[in-house]
C-alpha atoms as a PDB file:
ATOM      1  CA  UNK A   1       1.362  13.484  20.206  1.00  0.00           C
ATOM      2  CA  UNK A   2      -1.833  14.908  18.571  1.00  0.00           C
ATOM      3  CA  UNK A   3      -1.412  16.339  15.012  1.00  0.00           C
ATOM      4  CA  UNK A   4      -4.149  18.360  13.542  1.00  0.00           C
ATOM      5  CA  UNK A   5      -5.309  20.162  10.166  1.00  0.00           C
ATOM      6  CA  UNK A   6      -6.374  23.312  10.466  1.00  0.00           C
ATOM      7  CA  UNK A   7      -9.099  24.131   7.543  1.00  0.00           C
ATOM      8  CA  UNK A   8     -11.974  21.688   7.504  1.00  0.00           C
ATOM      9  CA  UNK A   9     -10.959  20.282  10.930  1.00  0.00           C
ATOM     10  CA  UNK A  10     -10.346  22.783  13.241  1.00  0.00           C
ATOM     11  CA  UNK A  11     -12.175  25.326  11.317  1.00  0.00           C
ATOM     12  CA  UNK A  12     -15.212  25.123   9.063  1.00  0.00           C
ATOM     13  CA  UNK A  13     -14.333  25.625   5.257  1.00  0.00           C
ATOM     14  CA  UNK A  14     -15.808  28.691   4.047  1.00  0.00           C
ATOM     15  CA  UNK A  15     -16.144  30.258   0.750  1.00  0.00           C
ATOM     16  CA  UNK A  16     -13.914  33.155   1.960  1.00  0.00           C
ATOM     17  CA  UNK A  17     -10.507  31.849   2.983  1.00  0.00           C
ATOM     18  CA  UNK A  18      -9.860  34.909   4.941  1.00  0.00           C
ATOM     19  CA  UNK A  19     -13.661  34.375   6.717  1.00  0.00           C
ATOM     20  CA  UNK A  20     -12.301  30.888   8.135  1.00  0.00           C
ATOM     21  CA  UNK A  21     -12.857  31.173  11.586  1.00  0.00           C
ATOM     22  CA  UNK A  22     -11.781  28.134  14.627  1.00  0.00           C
ATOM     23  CA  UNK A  23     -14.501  26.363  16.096  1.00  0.00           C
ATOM     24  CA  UNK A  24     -15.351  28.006  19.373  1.00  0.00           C
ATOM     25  CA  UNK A  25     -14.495  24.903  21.519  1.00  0.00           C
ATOM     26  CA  UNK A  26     -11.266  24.249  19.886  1.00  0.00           C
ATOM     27  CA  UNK A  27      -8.503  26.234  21.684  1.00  0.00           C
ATOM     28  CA  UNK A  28      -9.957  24.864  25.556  1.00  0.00           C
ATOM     29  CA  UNK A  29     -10.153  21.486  24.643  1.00  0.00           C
ATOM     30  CA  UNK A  30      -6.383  21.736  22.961  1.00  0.00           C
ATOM     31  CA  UNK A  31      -5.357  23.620  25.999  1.00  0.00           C
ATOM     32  CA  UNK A  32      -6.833  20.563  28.128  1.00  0.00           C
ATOM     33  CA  UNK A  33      -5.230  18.082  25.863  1.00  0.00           C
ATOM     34  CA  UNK A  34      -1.987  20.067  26.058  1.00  0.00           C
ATOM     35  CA  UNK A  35      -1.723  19.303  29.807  1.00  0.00           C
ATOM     36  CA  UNK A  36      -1.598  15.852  29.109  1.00  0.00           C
ATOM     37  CA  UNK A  37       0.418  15.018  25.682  1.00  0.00           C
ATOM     38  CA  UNK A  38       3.729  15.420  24.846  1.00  0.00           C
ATOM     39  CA  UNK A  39       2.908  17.600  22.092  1.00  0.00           C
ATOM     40  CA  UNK A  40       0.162  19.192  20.287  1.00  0.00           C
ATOM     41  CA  UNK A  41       0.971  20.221  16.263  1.00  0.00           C
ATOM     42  CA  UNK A  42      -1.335  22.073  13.556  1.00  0.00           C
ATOM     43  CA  UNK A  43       0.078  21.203  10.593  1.00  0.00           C
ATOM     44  CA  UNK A  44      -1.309  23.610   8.098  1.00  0.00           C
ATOM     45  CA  UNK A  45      -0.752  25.156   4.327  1.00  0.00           C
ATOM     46  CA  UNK A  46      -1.269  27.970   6.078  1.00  0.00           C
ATOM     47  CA  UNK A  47       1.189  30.709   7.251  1.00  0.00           C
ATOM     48  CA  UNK A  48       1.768  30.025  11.056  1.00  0.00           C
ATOM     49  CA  UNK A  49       0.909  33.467  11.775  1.00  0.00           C
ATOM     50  CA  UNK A  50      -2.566  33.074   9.664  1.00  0.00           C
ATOM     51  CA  UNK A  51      -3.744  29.742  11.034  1.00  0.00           C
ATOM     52  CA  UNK A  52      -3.106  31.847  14.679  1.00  0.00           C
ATOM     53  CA  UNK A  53      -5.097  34.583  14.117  1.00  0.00           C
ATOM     54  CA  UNK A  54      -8.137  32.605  12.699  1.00  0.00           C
ATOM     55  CA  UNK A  55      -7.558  30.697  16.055  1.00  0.00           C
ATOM     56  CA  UNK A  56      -7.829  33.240  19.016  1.00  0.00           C
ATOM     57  CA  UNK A  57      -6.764  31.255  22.190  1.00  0.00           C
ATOM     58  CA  UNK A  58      -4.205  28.642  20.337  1.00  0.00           C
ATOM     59  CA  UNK A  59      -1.096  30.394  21.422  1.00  0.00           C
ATOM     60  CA  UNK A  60      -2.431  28.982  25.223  1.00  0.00           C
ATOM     61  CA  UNK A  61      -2.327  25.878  24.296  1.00  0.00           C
ATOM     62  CA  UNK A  62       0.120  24.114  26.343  1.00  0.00           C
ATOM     63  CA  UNK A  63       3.330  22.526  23.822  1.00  0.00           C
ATOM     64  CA  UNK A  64       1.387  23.602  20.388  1.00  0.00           C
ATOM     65  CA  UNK A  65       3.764  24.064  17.436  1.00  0.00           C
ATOM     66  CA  UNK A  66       1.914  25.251  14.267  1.00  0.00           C
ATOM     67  CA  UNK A  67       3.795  23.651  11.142  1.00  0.00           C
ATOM     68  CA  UNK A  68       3.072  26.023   8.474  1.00  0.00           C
ATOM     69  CA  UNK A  69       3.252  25.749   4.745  1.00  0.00           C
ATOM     70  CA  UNK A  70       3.114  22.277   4.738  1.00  0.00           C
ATOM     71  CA  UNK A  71       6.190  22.509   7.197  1.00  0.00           C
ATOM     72  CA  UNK A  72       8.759  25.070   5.840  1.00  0.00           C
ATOM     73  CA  UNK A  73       7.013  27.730   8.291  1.00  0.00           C
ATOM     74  CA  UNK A  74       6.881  26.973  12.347  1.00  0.00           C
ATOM     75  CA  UNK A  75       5.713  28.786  15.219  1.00  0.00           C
ATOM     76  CA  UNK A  76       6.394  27.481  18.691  1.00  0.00           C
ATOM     77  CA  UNK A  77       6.441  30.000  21.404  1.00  0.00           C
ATOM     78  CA  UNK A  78       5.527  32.805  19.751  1.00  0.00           C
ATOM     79  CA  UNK A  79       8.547  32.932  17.531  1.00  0.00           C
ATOM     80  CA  UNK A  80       8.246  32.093  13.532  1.00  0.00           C
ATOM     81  CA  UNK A  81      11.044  30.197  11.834  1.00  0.00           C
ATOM     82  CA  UNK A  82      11.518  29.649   8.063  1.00  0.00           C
ATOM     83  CA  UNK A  83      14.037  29.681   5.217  1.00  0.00           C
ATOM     84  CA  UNK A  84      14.087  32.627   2.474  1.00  0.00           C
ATOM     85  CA  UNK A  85      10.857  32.286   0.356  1.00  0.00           C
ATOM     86  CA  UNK A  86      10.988  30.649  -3.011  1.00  0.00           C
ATOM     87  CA  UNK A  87      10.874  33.004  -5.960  1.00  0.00           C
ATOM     88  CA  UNK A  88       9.061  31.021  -8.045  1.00  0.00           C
ATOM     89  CA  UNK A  89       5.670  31.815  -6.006  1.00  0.00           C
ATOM     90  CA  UNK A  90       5.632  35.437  -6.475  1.00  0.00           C
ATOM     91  CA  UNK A  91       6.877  34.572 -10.951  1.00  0.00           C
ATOM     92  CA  UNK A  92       3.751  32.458 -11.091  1.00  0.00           C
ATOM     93  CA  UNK A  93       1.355  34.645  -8.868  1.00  0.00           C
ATOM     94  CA  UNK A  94       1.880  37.604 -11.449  1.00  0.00           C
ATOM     95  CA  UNK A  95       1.014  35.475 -14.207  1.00  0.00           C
ATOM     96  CA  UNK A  96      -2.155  33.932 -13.188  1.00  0.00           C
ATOM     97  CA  UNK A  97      -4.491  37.080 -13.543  1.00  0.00           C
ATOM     98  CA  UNK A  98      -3.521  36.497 -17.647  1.00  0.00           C
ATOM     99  CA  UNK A  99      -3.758  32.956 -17.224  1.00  0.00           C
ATOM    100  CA  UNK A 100      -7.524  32.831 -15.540  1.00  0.00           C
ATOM    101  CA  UNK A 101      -8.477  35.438 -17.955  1.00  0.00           C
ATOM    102  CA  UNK A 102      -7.629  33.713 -21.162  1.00  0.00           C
ATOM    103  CA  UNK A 103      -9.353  30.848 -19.758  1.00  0.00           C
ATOM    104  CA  UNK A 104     -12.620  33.027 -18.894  1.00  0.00           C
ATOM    105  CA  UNK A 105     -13.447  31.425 -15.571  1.00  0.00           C
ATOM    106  CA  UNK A 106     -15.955  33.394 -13.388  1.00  0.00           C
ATOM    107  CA  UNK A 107     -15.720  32.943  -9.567  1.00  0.00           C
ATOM    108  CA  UNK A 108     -12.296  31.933  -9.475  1.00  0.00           C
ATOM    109  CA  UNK A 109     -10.088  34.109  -6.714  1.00  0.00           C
ATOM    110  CA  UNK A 110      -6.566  33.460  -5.739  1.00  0.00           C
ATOM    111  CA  UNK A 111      -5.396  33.670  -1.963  1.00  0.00           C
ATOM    112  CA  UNK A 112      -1.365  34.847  -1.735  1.00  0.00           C
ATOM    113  CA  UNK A 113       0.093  32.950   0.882  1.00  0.00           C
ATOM    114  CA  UNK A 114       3.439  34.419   0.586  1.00  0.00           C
ATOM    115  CA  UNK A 115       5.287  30.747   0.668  1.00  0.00           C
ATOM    116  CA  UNK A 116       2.390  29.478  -1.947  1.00  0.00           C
ATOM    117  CA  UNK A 117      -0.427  30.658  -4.021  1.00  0.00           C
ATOM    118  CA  UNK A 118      -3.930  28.666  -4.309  1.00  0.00           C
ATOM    119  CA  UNK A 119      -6.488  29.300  -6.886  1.00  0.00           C
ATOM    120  CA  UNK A 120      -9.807  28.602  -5.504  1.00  0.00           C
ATOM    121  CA  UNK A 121     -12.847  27.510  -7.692  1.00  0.00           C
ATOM    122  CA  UNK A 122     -15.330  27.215  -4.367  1.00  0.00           C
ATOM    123  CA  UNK A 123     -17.295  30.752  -5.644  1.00  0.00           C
ATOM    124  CA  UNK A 124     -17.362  29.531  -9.547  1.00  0.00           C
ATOM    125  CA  UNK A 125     -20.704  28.566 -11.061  1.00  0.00           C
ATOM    126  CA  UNK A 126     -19.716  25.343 -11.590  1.00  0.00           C
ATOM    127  CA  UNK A 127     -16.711  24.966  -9.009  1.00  0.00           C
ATOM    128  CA  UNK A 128     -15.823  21.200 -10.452  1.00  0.00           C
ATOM    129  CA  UNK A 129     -15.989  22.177 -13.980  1.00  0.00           C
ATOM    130  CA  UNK A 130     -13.556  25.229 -13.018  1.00  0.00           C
ATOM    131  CA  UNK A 131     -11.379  22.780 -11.458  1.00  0.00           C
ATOM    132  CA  UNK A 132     -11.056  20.633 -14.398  1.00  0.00           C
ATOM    133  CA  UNK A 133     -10.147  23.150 -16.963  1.00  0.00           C
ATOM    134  CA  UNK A 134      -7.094  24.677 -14.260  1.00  0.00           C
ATOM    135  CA  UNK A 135      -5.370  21.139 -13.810  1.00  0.00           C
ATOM    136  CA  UNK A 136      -3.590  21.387 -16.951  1.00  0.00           C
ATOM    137  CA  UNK A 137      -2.821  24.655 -17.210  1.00  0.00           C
ATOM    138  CA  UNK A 138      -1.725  25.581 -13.517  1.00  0.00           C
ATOM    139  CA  UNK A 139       0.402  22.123 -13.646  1.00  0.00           C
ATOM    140  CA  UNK A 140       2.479  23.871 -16.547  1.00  0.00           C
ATOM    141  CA  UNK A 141       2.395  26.975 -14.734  1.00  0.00           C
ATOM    142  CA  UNK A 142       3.947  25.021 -11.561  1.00  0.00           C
ATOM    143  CA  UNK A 143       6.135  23.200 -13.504  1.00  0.00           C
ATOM    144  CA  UNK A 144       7.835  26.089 -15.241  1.00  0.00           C
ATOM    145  CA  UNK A 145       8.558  27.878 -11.691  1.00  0.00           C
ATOM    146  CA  UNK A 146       9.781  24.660 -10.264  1.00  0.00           C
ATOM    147  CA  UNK A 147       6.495  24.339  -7.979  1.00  0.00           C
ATOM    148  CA  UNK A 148       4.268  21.791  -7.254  1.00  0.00           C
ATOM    149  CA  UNK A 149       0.439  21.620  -7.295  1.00  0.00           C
ATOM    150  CA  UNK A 150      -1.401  20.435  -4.110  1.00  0.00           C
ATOM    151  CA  UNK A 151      -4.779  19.841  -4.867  1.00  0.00           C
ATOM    152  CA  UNK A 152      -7.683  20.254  -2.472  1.00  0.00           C
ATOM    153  CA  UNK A 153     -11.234  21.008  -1.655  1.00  0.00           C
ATOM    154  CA  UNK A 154     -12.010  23.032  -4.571  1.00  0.00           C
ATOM    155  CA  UNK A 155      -8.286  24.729  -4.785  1.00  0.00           C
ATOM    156  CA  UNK A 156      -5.632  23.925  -6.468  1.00  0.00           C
ATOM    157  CA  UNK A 157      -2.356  25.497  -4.364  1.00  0.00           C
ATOM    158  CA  UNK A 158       0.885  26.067  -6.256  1.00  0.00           C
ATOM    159  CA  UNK A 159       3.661  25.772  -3.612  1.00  0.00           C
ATOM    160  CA  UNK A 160       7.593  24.466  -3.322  1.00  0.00           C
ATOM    161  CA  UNK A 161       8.342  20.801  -3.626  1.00  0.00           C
ATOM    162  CA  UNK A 162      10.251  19.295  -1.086  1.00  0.00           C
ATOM    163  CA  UNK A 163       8.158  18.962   1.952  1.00  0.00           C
ATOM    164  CA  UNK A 164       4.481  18.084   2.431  1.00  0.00           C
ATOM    165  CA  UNK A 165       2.661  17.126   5.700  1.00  0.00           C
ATOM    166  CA  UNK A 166       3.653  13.758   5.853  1.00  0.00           C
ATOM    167  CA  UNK A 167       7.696  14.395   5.998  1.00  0.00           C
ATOM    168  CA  UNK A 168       6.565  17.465   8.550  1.00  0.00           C
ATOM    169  CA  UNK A 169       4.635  15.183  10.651  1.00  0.00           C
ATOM    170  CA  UNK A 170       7.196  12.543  10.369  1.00  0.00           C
ATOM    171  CA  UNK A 171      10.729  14.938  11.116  1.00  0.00           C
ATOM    172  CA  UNK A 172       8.325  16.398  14.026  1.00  0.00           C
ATOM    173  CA  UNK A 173       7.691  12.848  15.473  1.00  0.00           C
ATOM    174  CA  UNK A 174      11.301  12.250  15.083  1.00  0.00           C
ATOM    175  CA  UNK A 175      12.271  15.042  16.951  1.00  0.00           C
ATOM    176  CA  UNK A 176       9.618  14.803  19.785  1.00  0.00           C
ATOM    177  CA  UNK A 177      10.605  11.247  20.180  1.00  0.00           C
ATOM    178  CA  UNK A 178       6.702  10.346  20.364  1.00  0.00           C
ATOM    179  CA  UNK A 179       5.428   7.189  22.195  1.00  0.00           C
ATOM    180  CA  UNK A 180       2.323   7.484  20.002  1.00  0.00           C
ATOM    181  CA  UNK A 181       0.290   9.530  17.316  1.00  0.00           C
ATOM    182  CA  UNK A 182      -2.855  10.590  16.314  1.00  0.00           C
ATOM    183  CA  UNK A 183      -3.435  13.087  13.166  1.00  0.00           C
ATOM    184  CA  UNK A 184      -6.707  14.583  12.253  1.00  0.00           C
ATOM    185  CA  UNK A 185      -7.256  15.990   8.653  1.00  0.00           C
ATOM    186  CA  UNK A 186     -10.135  16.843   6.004  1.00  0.00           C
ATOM    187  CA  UNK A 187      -8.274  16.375   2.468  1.00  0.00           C
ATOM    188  CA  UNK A 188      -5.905  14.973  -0.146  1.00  0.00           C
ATOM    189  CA  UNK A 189      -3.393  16.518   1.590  1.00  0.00           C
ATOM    190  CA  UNK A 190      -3.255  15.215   4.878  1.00  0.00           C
ATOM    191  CA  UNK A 191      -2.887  11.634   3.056  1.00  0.00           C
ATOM    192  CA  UNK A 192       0.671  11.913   3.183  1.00  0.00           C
ATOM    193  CA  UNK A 193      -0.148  12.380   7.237  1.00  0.00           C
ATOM    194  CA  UNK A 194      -2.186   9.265   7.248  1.00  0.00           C
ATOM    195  CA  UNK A 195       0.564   7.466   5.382  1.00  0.00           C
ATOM    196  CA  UNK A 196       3.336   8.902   7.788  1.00  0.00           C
ATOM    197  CA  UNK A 197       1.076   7.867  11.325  1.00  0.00           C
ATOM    198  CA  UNK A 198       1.687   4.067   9.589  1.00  0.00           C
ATOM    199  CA  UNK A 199       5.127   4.194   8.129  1.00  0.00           C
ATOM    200  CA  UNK A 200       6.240   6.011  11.815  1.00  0.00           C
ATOM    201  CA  UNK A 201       5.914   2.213  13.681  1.00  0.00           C
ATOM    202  CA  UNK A 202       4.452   3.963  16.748  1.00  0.00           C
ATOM    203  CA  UNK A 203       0.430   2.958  17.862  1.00  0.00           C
ATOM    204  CA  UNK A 204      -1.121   5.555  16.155  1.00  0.00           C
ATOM    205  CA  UNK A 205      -4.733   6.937  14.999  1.00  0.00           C
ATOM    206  CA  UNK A 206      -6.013   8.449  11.564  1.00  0.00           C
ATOM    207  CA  UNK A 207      -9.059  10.484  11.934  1.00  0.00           C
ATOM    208  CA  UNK A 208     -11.227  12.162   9.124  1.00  0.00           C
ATOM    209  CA  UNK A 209     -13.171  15.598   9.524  1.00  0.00           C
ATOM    210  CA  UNK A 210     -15.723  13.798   6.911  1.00  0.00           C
ATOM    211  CA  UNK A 211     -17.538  15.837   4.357  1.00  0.00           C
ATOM    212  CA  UNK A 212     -19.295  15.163   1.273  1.00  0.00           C
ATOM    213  CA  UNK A 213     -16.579  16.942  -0.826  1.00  0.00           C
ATOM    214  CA  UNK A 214     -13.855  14.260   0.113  1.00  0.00           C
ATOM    215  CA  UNK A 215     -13.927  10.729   0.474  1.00  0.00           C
ATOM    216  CA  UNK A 216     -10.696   9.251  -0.684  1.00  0.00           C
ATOM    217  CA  UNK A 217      -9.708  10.321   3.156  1.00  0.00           C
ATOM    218  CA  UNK A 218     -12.616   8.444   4.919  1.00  0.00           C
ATOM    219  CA  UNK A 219     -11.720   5.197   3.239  1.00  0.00           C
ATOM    220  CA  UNK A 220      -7.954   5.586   4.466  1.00  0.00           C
ATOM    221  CA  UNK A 221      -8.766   6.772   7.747  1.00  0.00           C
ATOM    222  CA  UNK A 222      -9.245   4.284  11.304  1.00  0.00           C
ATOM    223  CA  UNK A 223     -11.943   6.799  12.475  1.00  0.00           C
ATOM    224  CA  UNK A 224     -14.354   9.279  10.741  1.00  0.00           C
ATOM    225  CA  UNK A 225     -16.237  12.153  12.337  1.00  0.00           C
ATOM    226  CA  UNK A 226     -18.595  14.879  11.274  1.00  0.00           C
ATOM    227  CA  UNK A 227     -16.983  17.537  10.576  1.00  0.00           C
ATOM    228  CA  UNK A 228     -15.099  20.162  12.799  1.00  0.00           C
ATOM    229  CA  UNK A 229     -17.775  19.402  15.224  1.00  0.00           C
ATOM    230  CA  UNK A 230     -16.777  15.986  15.219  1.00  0.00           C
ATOM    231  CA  UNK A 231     -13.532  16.522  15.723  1.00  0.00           C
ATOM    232  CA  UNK A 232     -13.714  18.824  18.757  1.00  0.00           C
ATOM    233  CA  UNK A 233     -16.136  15.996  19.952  1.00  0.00           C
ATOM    234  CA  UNK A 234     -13.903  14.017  19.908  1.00  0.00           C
ATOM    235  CA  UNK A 235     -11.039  15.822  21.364  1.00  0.00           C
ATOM    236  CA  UNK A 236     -13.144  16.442  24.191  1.00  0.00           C
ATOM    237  CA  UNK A 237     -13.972  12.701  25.188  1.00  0.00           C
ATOM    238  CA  UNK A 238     -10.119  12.037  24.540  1.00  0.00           C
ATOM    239  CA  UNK A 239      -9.156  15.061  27.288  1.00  0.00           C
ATOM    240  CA  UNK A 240     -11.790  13.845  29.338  1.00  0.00           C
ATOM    241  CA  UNK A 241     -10.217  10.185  29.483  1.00  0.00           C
ATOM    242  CA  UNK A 242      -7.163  11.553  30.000  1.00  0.00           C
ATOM    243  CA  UNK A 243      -8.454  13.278  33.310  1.00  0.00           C
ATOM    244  CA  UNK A 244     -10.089  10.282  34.561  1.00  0.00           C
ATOM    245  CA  UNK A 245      -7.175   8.442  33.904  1.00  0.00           C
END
């Protein structure tokens, strides 16, 4: 089974969420690898439907399942499953124009992700600094609409608790009764992915889309590329072995 991020490994990050685009090479090589795996999973805080339009081609791939919203969102061929949304995303997504402007941050923007709301500091003047001074105040913000904060590559993503990639990936590998497993990921939050490839007790891979922004997933991960190029390099010598095989 080959489990993949979407943002950062399957697609360059941008400073546009909505510009993300999928490398070019991604969808063949996943179809190739789909003739040959059991199963092949994005497992994404995106919406399903989002991560497959920035992806033209993906809904070829042979077996993929996109895992949405950290896994309370799937697609698998070409139907969308969820449960109700929580109503404490839209409660705090009305109060964080009030909150960003009391706390006069320029270049922050907020992407609505129906299921979750991020807050993105990548366009700030001083992106870090921005992300510093929102910790505190978006945790309260989470905490007091019974959300969580997942923290990322300059974002900071208020969303439900109770799932995150690692208990997707894990319930997924469950339910696919997987021989083996390799995930693929670019930030703090595929760690609970990593973590889940080692706690699942089946010969499995970690792989980093390495950037400068992020290296608390290098040093966890068995094998770190460069990048979404890297990855899709990758990918390809993997389908290719599989041929020869």
């Amino acid at each position: 089974m080959i489990g993949l991020d979407f943002d950062g490994t399957l697609s360059p990050i941008v400073p546009d969420p909505a510009a993300a685009v999928i490398h070019p090479k991604a969808p063949e090589v996943l179809a190739e690898l789909g003739a040959h795996v059991r199963s092949v999973a994005i497992v994404t805080g995106r919406p399903p439907a989002t991560a497959l339009e920035l992806g033209p081609g993906l809904a070829a791939v042979p077996g993929l399942v996109v895992l949405g919203h950290y896994g309370f969102e799937r697609w698998e061929g070409g139907r969308i499953s969820a449960p109700p949304p929580p109503a404490g995303v839209p409660r705090a997504e009305a109060e964080l124009p009030l909150l960003l402007d009391s706390l006069g941050l320029e270049g922050v923007t907020t992407e609505d992700k129906r299921r979750a709301v991020a807050v993105h500091t990548r366009r700030s003047p001083d992106p870090e600094g921005a992300l510093a001074k929102l910790r505190e105040p978006l945790a309260k913000l989470a905490e007091k609409h019974g959300l969580v904060v997942e923290p990322g590559r300059f974002v900071l993503e208020l969303r439900p608790p109770g799932m995150d990639k690692g208990q997707a990936l894990s319930l997924f590998l469950a339910e696919r009764a997987a021989r083996s497993v390799m995930f693929v990921g670019d930030d703090l939050g595929d760690l609970a992915a990593f973590e889940a490839v080692r706690a699942s007790g089946l010969p499995g891979v970690t792989v980093c889309s390495g950037s400068a922004e992020v290296t608390a997933l290098a040093e966890q991960a068995d094998i770190v590329v460069d990048g979404p190029d890297g990855v899709v390099a990758l990918l390809a010598e993997l389908a290719s072995a599989f041929s020869r095989s």
